[in-house]
Protein backbone atom coordinates (compact mmCIF):
# COMPACT_ATOMS: atom_id res chain seq x y z
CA UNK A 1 -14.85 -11.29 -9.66
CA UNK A 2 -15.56 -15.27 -9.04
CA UNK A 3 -13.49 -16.63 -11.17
CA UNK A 4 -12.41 -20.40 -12.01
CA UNK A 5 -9.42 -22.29 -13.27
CA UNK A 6 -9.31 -22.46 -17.02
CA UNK A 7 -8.67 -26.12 -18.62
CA UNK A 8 -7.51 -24.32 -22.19
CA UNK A 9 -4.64 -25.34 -23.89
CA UNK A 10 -2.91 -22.21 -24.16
CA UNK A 11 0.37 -22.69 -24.70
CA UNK A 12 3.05 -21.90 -22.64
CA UNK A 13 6.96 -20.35 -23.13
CA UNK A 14 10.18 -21.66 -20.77
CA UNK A 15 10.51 -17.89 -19.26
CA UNK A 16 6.22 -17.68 -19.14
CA UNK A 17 5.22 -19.09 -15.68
CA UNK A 18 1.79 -20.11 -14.94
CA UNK A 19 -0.59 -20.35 -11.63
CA UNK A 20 -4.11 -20.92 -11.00
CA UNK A 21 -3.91 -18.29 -7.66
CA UNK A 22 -3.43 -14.76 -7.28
CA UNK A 23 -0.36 -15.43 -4.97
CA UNK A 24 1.32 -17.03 -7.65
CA UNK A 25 2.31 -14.10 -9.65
CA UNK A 26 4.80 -13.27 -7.36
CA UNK A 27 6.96 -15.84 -9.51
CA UNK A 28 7.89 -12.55 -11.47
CA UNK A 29 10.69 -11.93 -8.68
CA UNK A 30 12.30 -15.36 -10.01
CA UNK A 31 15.15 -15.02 -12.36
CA UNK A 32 14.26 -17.02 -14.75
CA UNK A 33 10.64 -15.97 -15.19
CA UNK A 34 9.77 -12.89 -17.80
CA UNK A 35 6.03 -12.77 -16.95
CA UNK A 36 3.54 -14.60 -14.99
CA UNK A 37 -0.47 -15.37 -15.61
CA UNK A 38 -2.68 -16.33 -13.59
CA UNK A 39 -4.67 -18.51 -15.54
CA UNK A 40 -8.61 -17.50 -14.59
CA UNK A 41 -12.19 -17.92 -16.82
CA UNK A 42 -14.80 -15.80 -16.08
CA UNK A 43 -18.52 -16.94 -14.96
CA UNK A 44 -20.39 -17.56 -18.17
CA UNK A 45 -23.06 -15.18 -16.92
CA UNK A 46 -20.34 -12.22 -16.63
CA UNK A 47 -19.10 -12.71 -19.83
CA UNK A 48 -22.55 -12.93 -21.46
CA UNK A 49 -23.02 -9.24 -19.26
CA UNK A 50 -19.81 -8.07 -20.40
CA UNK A 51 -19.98 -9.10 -24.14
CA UNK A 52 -23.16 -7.80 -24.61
CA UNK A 53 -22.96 -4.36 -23.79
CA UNK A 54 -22.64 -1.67 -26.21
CA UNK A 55 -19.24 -0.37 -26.50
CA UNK A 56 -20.14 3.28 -25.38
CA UNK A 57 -21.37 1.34 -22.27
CA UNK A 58 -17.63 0.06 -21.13
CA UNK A 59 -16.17 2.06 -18.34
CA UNK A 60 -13.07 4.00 -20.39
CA UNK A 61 -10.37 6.17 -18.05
CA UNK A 62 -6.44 6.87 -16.95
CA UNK A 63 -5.56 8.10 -13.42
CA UNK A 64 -3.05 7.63 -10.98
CA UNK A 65 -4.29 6.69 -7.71
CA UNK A 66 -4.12 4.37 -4.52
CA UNK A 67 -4.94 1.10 -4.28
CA UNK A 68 -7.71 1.73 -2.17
CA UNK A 69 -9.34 4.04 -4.19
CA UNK A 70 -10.10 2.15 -7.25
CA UNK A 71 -13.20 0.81 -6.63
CA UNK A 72 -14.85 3.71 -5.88
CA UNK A 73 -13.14 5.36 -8.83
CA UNK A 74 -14.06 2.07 -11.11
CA UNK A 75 -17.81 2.76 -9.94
CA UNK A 76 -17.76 6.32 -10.48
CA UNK A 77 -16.11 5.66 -14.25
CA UNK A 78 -18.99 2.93 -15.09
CA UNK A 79 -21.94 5.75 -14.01
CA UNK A 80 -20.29 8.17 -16.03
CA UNK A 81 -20.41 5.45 -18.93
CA UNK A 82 -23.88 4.39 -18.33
CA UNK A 83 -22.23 0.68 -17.55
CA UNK A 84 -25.77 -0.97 -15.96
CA UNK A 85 -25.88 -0.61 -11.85
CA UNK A 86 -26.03 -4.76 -11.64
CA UNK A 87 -24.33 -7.93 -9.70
CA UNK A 88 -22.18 -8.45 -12.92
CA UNK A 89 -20.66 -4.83 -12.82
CA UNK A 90 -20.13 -5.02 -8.89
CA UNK A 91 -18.09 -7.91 -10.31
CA UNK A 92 -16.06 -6.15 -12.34
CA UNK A 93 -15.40 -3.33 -9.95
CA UNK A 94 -14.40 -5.87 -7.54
CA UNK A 95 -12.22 -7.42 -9.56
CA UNK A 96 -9.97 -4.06 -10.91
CA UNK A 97 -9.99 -3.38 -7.15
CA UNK A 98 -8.31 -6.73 -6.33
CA UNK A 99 -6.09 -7.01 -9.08
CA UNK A 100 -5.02 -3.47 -8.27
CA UNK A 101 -3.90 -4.25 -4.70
CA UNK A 102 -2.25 -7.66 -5.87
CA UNK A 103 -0.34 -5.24 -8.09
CA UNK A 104 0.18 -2.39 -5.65
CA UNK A 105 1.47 -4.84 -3.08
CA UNK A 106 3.78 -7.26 -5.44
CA UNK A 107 5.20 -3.67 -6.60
CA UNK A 108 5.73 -2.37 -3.25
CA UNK A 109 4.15 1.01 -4.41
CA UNK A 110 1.79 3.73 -2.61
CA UNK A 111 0.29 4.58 -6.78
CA UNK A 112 -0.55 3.10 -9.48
CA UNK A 113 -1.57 3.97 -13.05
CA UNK A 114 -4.98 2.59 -14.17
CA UNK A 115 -6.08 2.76 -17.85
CA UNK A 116 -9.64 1.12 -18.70
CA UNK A 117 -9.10 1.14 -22.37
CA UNK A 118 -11.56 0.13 -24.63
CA UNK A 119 -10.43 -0.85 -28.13
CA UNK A 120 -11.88 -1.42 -31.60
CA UNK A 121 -8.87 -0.63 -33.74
CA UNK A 122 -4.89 -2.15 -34.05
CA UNK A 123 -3.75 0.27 -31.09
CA UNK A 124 -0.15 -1.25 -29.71
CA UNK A 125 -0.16 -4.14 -32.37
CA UNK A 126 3.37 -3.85 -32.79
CA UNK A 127 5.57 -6.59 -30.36
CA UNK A 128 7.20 -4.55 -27.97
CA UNK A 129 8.67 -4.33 -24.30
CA UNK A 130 7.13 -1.80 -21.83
CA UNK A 131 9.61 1.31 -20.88
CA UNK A 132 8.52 0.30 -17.03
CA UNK A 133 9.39 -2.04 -14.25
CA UNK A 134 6.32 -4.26 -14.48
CA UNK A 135 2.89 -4.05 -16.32
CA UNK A 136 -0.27 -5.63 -15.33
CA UNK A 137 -2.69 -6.10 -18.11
CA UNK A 138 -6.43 -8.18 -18.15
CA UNK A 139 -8.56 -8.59 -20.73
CA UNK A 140 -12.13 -8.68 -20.03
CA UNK A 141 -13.94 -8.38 -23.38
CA UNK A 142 -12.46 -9.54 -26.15
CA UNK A 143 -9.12 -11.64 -27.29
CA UNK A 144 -6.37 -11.20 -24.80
CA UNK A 145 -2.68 -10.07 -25.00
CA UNK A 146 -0.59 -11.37 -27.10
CA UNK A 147 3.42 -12.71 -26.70
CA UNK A 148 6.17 -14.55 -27.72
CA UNK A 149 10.27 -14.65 -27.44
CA UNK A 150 12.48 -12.45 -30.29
CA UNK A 151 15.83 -12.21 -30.97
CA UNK A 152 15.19 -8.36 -31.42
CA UNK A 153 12.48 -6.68 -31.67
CA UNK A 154 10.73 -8.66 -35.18
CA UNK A 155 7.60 -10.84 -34.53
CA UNK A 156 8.07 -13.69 -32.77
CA UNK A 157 7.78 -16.47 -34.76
CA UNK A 158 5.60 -18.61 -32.36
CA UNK A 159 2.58 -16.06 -30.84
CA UNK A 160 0.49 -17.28 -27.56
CA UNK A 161 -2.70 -15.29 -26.70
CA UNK A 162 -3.50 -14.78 -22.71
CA UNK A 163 -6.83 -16.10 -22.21
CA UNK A 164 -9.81 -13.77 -21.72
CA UNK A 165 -10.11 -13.25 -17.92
CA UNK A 166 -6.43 -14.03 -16.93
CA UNK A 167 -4.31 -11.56 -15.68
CA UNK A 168 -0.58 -11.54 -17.43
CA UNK A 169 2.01 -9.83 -15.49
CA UNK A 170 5.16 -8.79 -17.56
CA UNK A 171 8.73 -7.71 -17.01
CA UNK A 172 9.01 -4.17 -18.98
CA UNK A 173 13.02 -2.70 -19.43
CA UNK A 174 13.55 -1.16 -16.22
CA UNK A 175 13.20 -4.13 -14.73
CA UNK A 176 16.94 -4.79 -13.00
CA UNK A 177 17.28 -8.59 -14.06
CA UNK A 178 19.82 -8.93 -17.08
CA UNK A 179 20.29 -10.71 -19.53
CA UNK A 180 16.59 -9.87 -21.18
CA UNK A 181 14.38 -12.87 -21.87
CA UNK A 182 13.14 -11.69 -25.28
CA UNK A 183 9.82 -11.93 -24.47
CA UNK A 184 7.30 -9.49 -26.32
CA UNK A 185 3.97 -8.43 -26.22
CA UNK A 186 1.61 -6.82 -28.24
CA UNK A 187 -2.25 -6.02 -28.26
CA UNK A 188 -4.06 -8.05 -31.04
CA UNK A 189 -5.01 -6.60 -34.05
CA UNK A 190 -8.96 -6.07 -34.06
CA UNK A 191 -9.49 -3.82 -37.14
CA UNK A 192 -12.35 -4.27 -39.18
CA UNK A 193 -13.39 -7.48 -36.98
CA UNK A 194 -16.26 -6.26 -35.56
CA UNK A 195 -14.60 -6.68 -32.04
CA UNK A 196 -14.61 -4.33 -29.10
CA UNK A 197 -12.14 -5.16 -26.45
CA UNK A 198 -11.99 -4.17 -22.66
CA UNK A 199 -8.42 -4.02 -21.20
CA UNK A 200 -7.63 -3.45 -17.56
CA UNK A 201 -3.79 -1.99 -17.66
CA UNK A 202 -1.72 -1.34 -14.08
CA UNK A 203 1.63 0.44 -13.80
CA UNK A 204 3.81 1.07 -10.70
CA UNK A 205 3.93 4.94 -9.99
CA UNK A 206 7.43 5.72 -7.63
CA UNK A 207 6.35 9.49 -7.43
CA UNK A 208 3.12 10.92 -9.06
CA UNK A 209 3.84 14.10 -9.04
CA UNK A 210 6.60 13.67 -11.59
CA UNK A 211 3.54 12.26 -13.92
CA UNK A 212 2.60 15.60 -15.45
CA UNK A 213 -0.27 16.31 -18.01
CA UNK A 214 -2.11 13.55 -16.02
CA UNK A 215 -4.72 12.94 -13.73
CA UNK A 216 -3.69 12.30 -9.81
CA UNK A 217 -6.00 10.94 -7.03
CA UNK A 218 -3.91 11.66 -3.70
């Protein structure tokens, strides 16, 4: 997707770090840094696209698979869905696909996990830390992920929102750096809003075939 900087005041945390370039999430590896967004706004003409179709419309799916597969898979997923053949959904096929070897390549892994999830309810509103290495999420429809630093595992008292568009890269428990940063995350709650959000979710796979009960792309 052609994306551009985003001038939004967004807010920022000490162990949050920031870029405006898809190279800069690699600041994850740094010690001191719990998660890292890069900080993108959509064309207004894809999120016009995007916002306007009906929620039946938005590609929805889970599978483990290669990098290099996920286009085609993304494509296959939005004809299944009935998402419109058009420039703005070559976009967003594009843009999973590029986001998924980012991922793939910053995670030095062969597979991936990729959820499309499309949400109208409070699913994952609850602050919480992945049980993974690293997690991946973008928000293309809808208000972003949410965050902030805890002492445990109560609601941070001061909550940031990722921008819609930017893609948030966060530390989950089995990441190896120690002490934890606190930092927590949670999906916003969209009950009775009206709202239908698209999320984009990416998880580093070590071995698929210890994934069982899902689907595997080899």
């Amino acid at each position: 997707m052609t994306l551009l900087a985003s001038t939004e005041d967004f807010g920022t945390l000490p162990s949050v770090c920031v870029t405006d370039t898809p190279e800069g999430l690699s600041v994850i590896q740094s010690p001191e840094c719990a998660a890292s967004i890069w900080q993108r706004r959509p064309l207004p003409s894809f999120q016009k696209w995007i916002d306007a179709l009906a929620p039946d419309q938005l590609p929805d799916a889970r599978v483990i698979l290669r990098p290099e597969q996920v286009r085609d898979v993304v494509a296959g997923v939005c004809d299944a869905h009935g998402t419109p053949d058009c420039l703005e959904r070559d976009l967003l096929t594009d843009d999973v696909a590029a986001l998924a070897d980012i991922f793939a390549k910053l995670m030095e892994t062969s597979f991936i996990r990729l959820r499309l999830d499309v949400i109208n309810t409070n699913a994952c509103c609850r602050f919480h830390m992945d049980a993974i290495t690293a997690r991946l999420i973008c928000t293309y429809r809808g208000p972003g992920t949410q965050y902030g630093i805890s002492g445990g595992m109560a609601e941070p008292s001061q909550i940031f929102t990722t921008a819609t568009g930017a893609a948030i890269l966060l530390r989950g428990k089995l990441w190896p750096e120690r002490p934890r940063s606190g930092l927590l995350h949670r999906s916003p709650p969209v009950k009775d809003t009206g709202l239908t959000r698209l999320v984009l979710v990416l998880d580093p796979i070590a071995d698929p075939d210890d994934e069982t009960g899902e689907m595997v792309l080899h």
